[in-house]
Protein backbone atom coordinates (compact mmCIF):
# COMPACT_ATOMS: atom_id res chain seq x y z
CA UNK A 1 -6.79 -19.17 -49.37
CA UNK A 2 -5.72 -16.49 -46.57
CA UNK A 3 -3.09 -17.40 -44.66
CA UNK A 4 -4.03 -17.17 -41.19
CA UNK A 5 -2.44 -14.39 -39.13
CA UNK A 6 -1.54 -14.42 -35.17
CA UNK A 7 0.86 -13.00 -32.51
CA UNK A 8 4.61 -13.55 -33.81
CA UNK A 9 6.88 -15.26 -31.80
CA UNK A 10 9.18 -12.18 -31.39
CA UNK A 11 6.63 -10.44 -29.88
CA UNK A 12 5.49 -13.24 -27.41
CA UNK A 13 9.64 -13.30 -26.26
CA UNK A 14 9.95 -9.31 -26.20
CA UNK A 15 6.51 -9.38 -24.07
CA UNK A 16 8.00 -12.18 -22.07
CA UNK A 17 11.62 -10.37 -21.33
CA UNK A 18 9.79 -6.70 -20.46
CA UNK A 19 7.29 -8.14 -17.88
CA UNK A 20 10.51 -10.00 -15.98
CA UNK A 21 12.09 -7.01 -16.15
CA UNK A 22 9.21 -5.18 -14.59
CA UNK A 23 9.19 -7.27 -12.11
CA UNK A 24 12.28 -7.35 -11.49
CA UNK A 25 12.29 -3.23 -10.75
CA UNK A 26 8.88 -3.62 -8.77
CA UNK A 27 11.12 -6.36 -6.25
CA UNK A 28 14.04 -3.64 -6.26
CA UNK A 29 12.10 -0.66 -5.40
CA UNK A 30 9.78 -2.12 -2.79
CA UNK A 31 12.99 -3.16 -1.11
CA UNK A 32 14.51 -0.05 -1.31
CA UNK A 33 10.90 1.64 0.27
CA UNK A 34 10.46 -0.73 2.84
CA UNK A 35 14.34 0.79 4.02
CA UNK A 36 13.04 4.43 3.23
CA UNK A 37 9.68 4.16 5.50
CA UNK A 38 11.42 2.26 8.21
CA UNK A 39 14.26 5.15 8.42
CA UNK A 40 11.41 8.07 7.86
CA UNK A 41 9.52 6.90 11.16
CA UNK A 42 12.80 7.34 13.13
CA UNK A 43 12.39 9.65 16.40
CA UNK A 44 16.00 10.85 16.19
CA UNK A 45 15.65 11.85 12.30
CA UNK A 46 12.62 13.67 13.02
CA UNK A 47 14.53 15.80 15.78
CA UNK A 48 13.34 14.05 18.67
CA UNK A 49 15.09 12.26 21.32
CA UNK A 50 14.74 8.42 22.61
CA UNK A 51 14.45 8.21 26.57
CA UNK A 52 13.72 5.61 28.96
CA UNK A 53 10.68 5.75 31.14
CA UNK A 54 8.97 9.56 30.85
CA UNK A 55 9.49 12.42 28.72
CA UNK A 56 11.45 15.52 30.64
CA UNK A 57 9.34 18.60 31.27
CA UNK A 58 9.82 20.85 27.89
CA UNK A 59 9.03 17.63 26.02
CA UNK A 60 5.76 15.64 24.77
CA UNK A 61 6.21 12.49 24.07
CA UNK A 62 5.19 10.75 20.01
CA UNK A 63 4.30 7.49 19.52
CA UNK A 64 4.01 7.15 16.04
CA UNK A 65 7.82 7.65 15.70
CA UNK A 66 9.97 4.31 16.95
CA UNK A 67 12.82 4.29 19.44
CA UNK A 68 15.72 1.27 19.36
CA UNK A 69 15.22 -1.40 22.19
CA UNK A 70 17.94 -0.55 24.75
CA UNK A 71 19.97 -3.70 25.39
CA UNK A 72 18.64 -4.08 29.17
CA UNK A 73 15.29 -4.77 26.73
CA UNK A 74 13.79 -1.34 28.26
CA UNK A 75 11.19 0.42 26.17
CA UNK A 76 12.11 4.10 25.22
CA UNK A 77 9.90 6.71 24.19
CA UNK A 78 10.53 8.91 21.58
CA UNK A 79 10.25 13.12 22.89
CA UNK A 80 10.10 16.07 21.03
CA UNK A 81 10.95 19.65 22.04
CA UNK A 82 7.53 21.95 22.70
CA UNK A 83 7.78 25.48 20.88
């Protein structure tokens, strides 16, 4: 008689222990790119400046980049230099 063989308990638990730790990483880093793409699509890190109303002659205004609320609750508009 052959003695049946099968996935070992050790390996079951090892399998079990590396998938929470992958997702534990996956939770981390999203979190930590969520931050990074919020910061990267900031007008005044991409060398532009937030105004109110307009953009000043010199300057064309981006909307893809975001701008803080002011507290008066006044839209801003993100401008960057023309060269």
């Amino acid at each position: 008689m052959k003695k049946a063989q099968g996935i070992s308990i050790n390996v079951i638990v090892v399998a079990a222990i590396a998938l929470l730790v992958l997702v534990v990483l996956s939770v981390v880093f999203l979190g930590r790119f969520g931050l990074f793409t919020q910061q990267s699509a900031d007008c005044e890190n991409k060398g532009g400046r937030c105004v109110v109303g307009d953009c000043p002659s010199g300057t064309n205004s981006y909307a893809a980049w975001t701008c803080p609320e002011t507290t008066s609750g006044a839209s801003q508009t993100c401008c960057i230099n023309v060269q």
